[in-house]
Protein backbone atom coordinates (compact mmCIF):
# COMPACT_ATOMS: atom_id res chain seq x y z
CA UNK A 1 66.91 4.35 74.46
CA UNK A 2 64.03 2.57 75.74
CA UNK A 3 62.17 3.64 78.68
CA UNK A 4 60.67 0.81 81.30
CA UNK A 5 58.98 1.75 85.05
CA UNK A 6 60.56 -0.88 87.54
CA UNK A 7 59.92 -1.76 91.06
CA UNK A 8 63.13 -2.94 93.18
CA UNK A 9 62.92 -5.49 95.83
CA UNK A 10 63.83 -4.03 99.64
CA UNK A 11 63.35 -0.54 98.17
CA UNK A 12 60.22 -0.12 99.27
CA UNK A 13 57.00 0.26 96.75
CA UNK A 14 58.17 3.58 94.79
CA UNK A 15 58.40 2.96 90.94
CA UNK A 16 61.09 3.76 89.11
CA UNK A 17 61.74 4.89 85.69
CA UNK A 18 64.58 3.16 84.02
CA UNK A 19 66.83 2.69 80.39
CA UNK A 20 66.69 -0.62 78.79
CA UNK A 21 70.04 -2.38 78.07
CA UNK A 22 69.87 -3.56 74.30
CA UNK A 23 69.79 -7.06 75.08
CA UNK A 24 67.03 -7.00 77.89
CA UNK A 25 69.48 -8.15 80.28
CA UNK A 26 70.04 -4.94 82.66
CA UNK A 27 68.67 -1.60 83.44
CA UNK A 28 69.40 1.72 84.51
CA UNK A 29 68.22 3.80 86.63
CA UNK A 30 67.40 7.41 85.72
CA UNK A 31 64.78 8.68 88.54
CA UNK A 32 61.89 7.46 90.98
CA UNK A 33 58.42 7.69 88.79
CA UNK A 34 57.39 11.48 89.92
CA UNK A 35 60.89 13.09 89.20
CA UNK A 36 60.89 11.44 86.00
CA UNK A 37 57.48 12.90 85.17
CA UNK A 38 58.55 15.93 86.34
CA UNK A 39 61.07 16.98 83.77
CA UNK A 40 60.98 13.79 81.56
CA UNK A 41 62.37 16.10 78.25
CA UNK A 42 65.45 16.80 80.83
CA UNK A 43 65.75 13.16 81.74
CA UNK A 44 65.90 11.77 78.42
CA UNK A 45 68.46 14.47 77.01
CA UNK A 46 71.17 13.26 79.91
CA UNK A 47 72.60 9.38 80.07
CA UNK A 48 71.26 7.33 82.55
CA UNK A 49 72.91 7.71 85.68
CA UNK A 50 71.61 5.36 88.34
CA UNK A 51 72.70 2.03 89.43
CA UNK A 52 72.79 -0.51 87.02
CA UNK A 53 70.58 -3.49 88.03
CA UNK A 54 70.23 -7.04 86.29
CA UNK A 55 66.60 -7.07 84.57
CA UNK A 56 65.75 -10.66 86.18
CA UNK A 57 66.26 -8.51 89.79
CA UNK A 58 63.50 -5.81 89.50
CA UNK A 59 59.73 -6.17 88.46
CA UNK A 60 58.66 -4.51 85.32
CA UNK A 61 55.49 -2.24 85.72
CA UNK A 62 54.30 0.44 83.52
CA UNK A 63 56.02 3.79 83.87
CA UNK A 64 52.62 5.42 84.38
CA UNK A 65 52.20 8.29 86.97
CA UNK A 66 48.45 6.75 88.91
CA UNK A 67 46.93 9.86 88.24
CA UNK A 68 47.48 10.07 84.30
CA UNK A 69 45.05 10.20 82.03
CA UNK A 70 44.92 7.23 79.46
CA UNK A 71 42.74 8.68 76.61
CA UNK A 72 41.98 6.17 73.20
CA UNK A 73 40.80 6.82 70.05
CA UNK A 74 38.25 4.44 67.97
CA UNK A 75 37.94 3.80 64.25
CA UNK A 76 41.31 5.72 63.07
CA UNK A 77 42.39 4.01 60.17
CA UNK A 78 40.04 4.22 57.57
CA UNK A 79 40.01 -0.16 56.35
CA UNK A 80 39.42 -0.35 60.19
CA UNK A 81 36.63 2.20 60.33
CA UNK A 82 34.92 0.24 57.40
CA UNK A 83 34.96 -3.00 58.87
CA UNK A 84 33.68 -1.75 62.21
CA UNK A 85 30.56 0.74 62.44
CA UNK A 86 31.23 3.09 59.32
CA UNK A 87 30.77 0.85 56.54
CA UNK A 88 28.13 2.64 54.60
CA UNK A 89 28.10 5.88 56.51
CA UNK A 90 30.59 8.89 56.44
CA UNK A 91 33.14 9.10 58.91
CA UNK A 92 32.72 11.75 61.93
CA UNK A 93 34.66 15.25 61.35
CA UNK A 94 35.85 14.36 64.86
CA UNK A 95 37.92 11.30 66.73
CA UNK A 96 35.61 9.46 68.79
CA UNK A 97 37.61 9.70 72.65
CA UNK A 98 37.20 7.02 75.35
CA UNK A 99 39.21 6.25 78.67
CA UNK A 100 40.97 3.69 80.15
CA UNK A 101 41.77 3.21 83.98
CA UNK A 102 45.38 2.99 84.67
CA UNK A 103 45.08 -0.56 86.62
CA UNK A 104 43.86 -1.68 82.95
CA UNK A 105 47.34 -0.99 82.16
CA UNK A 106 50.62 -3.73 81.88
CA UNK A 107 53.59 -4.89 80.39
CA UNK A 108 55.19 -6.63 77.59
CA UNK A 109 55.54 -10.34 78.95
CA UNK A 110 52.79 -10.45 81.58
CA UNK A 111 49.91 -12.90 81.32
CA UNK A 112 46.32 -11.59 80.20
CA UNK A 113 43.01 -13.09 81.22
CA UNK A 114 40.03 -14.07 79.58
CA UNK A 115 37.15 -12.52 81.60
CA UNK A 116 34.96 -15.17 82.66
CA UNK A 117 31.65 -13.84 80.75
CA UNK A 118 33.80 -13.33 77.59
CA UNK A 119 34.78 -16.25 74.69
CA UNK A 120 38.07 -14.57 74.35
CA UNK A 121 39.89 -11.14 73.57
CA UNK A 122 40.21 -8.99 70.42
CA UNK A 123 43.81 -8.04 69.92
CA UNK A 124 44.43 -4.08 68.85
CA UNK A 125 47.97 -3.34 67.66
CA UNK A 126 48.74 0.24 68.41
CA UNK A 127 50.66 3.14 69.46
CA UNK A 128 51.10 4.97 72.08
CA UNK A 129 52.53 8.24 72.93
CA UNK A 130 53.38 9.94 75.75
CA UNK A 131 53.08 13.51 77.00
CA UNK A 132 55.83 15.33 78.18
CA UNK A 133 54.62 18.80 79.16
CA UNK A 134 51.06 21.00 80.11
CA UNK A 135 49.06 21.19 76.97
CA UNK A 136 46.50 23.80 77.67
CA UNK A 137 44.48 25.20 74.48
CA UNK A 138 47.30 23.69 72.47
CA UNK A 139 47.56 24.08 68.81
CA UNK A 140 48.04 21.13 66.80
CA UNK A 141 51.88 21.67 66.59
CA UNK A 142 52.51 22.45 70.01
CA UNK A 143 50.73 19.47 70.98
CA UNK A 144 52.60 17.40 68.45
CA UNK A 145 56.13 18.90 70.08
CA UNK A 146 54.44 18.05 73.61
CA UNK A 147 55.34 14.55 73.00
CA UNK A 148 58.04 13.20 74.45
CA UNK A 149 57.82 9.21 73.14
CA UNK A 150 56.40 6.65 72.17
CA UNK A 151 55.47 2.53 73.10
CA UNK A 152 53.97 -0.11 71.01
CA UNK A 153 50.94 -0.83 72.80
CA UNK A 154 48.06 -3.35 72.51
CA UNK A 155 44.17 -2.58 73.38
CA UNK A 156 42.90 -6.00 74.27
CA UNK A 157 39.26 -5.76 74.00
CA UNK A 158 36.53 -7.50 75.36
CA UNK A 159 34.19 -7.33 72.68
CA UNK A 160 30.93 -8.97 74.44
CA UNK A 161 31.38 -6.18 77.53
CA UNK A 162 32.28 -3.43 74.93
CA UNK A 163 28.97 -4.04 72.91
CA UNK A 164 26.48 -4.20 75.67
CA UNK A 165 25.86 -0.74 75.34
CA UNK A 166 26.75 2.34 73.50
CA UNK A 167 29.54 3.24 75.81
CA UNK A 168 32.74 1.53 75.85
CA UNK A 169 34.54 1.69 78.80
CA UNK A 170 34.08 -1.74 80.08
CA UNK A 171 35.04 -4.02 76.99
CA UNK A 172 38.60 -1.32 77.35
CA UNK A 173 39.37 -1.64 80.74
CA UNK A 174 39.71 -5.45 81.24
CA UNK A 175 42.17 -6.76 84.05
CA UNK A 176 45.60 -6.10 82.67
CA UNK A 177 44.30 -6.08 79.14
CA UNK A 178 46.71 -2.70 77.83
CA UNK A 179 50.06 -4.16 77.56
CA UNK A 180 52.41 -1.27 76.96
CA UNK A 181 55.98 -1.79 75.72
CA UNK A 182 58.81 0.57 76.03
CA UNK A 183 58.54 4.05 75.92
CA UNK A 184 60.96 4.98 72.98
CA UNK A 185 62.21 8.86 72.90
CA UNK A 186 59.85 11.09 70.53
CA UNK A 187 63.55 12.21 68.82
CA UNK A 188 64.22 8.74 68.35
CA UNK A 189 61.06 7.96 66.52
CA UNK A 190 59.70 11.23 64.64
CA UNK A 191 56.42 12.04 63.35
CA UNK A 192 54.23 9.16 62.65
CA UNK A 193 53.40 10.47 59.63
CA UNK A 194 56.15 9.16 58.48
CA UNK A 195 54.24 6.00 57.80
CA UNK A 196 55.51 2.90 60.45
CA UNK A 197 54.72 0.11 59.99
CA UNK A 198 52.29 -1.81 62.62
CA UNK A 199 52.43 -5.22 62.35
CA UNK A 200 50.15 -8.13 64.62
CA UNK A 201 50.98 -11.58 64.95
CA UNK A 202 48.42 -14.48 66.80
CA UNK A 203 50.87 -17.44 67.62
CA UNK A 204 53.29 -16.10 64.61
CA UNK A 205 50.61 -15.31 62.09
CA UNK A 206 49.75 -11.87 60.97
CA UNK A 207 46.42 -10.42 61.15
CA UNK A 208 47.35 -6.73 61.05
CA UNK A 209 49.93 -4.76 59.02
CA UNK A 210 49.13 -0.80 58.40
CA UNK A 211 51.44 2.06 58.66
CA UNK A 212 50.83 4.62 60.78
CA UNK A 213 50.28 7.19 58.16
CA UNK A 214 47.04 6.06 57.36
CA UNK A 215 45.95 7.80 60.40
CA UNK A 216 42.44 9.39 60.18
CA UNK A 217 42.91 12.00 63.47
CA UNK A 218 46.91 12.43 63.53
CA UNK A 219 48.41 12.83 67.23
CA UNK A 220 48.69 16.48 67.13
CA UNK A 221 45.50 17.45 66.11
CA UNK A 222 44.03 14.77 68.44
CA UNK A 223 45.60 16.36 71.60
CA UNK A 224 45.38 19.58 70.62
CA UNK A 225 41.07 18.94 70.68
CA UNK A 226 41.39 17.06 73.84
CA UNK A 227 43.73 20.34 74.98
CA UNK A 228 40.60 22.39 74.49
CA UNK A 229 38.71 20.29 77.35
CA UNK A 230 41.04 18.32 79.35
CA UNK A 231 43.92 20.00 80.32
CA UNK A 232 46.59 17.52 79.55
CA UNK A 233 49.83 17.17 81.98
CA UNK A 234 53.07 15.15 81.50
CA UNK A 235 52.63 11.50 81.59
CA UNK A 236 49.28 11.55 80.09
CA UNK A 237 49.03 9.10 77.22
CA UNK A 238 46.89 8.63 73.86
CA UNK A 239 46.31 5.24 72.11
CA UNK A 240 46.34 6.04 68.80
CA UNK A 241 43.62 3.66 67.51
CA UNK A 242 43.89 0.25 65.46
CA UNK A 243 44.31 -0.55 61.68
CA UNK A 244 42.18 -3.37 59.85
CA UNK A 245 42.20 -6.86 60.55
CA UNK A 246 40.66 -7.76 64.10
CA UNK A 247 39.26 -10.91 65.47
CA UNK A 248 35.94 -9.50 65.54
CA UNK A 249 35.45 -8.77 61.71
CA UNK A 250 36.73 -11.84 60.59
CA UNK A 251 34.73 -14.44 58.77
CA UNK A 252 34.70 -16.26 60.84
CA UNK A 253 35.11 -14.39 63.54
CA UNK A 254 38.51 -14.88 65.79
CA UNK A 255 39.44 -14.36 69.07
CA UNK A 256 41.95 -15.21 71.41
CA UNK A 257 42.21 -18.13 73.28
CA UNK A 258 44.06 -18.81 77.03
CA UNK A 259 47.75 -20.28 75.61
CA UNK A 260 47.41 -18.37 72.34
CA UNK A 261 50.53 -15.64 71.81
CA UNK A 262 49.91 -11.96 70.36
CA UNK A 263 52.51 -10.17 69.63
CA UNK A 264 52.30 -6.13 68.60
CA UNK A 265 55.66 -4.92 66.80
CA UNK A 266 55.79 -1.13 65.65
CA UNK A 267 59.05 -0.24 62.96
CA UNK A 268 61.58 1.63 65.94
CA UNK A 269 59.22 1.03 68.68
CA UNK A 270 59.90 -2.86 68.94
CA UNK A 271 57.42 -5.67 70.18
CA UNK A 272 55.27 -6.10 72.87
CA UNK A 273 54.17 -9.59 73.25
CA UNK A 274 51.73 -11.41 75.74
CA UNK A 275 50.47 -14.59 76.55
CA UNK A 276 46.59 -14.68 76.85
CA UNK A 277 45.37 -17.15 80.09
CA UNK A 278 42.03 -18.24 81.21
CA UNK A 279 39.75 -16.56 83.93
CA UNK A 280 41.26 -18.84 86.79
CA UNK A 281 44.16 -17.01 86.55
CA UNK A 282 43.03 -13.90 86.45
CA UNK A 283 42.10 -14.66 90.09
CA UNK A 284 45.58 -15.10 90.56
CA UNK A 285 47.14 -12.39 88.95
CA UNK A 286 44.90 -9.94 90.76
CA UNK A 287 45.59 -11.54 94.37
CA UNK A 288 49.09 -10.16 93.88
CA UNK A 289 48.34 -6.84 93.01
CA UNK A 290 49.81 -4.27 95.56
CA UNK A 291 47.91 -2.28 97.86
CA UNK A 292 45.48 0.54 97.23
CA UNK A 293 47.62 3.30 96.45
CA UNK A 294 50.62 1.30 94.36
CA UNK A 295 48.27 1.05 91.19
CA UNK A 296 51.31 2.06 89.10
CA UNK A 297 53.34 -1.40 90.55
CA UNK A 298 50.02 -3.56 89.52
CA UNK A 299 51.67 -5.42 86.24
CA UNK A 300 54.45 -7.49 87.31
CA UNK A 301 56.39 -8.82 84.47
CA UNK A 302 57.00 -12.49 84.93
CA UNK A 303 60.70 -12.85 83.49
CA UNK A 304 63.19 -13.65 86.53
CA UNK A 305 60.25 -14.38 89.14
C-alpha cells in the first residue's frame, strides 16, 4: 500500500489521506487528514474504503498534519560525515537535530525552484518515517515500534543559505524543496537495518547509492532522544540523513540546474522524482499556494492539471 494526502476539487480545502492504485492511475480514499492521524495504525490494518477517484482528478499534497513536527538529522552515514565537516575529527556521540517548516514540504512530481541568491540546489536522497503514536520518554524500541511507515524523501538544500551561519534552518527550508513520496506501511518495509538500498540519479546518472544500514544514529534510538525533549505525536516525521556523494563535495563541485531531473529511489519505498526550475517560477508556484491556514494543500502535484 502506498499512502498519498489529496485535495478534491468542489470538496472544499480539507486534505485527504488516500491508497495508491499500483499503476498511479486511481486512488482511494481512506479518511480526511485528522482522522487519519488519529488512528493511522487502525487505518492501515483495514482496506481502503472510500470512493475511488481517478489520480489526474485530485491534487497531490503531502499527507502532513500543519502542526507536525518535521525533525532532520545531519552527517548520518559515516562516507557522508567524512566528506562534509568530520573529516579529521571524531564523530559526535549524538545526532546533530534540525527542523524543517512544513510549507518546505512537497510531492513527488512538483517543480522545485532555484532561490534567486543561490547557483543551484544540493540533492539529499533520504528516508523518511513517520510516527504513528505519542512517544513520551520512549525507549529506543518503543520508539522504533512507534513507526508506522515510511517515504523516500529528498532534502534539497540550499547550500549558500545553509552556510551563512552555524545554524541551518534556512539552506533546509527552501520553497517546496522536501519532496516526499509515498508513505509506505512500516509492516511493509521493516527495520532499516536491514540495509536498503538508497539510490540518486541527476538526469539518469547516479551520484548516491548507500544502504540504509550504514546508519550512524538508527531511527529508534534517534526518536527515542528526541522523546526525552520533544514530546513526539502521530504524524511527526524524521529525515533520516543522507549517504555520500552530494553536489557540494564534488570536485568539481555540482549542483542542480532549472531543467535538470533528480530522482530519489529507496528498495520498497519507490521513487520520488522532481524537476528543478528557475527562481521565476518560484514566483509562480507560490502565487498558487492556498490560504493561510491550508499549509498542508501547499504542493500541488502537476500530473492531470
Amino acid at each position: 500500500m502506498r499512502i498519498v494526502g489529496i485535495r478534491r476539487p468542489h470538496a472544499g480545502s480539507g486534505v485527504d489521506v488516500a491508497a495508491l492504485s499500483a499503476q498511479d492511475h486511481e486512488v482511494t480514499v481512506i479518511a480526511p487528514l485528522e482522522d487519519f492521524w488519529a488512528d493511522p495504525s487502525g487505518h492501515l490494518s483495514r482496506p481502503p474504503a472510500g470512493p475511488v477517484l481517478p489520480a489526474t482528478s485530485v491534487e497531490r499534497v503531502p499527507p502532513v498534519l500543519p502542526g507536525a513536527r518535521v525533525i532532520c538529522v545531519g552527517l548520518n552515514y559515516l562516507q557522508h560525515a567524512a566528506e562534509g565537516s568530520y573529516q579529521d575529527v571524531e564523530l559526535p556521540p549524538f545526532p546533530t537535530l534540525f527542523a524543517r517548516w512544513t510549507p518546505s514540504l512537497t510531492v513527488d512530481g512538483a517543480e522545485v525552484p532555484v532561490p534567486s541568491n543561490e547557483e543551484g540546489l544540493d540533492w539529499e536522497g533520504e528516508v523518511l518515517a513517520w510516527v504513528g503514536a505519542p512517544l513520551v520518554d520512549a525507549s529506543p524500541e518503543e520508539a522504533l515500534a512507534a513507526v508506522v511507515g515510511y517515504s523516500a524523501f529528498n532534502d534539497l538544500t540550499s547550500r549558500r543559505a545553509q552556510k551563512l551561519t552555524s545554524q541551518w534552518t534556512l539552506g533546509k527550508n527552501g520553497d517546496r524543496s522536501g519532496p516526499v513520496g509515498p508513505m509506505v506501511p512500516a509492516a511493509e518495509v521493516g527495520d532499516l537495518r536491514q540495509g536498503l538500498r538508497l539510490r540518486t540519479r541527476v538526469n539518469g546518472e547516479t551520484m548516491q547509492d548507500a544502504r540504509t544500514d550504514q546508519m550512524i544514529y538508527p531511527v529508534g534510538e534517534t526518536l527515542s532522544l528526541i522523546s526525552h525533549t520533544v514530546s513526539l505525536r502521530p504524524g511527526d516525521l524524521l529525515a533520516t540523513g543522507t549517504p555520500a556523494g552530494v553536489g557540494y563535495a564534488r570536485k568539481p563541485p555540482r549542483l542542480l540546474q532549472p531543467g535538470d531531473t533528480v530522482e530519489v529511489e529507496v528498495e520498497r519505498l519507490g521513487v520520488v522524482r522532481n524537476t528543478v526550475v528557475d527562481n521565476q517560477h518560484r514566483s509562480l508556484l507560490e502565487a498558487r499556494s492556498p490560504e493561510p491556514g491550508h499549509e498542508e494543500a501547499e504542493a500541488v502535484l502537476p500530473r492531470g492539471h
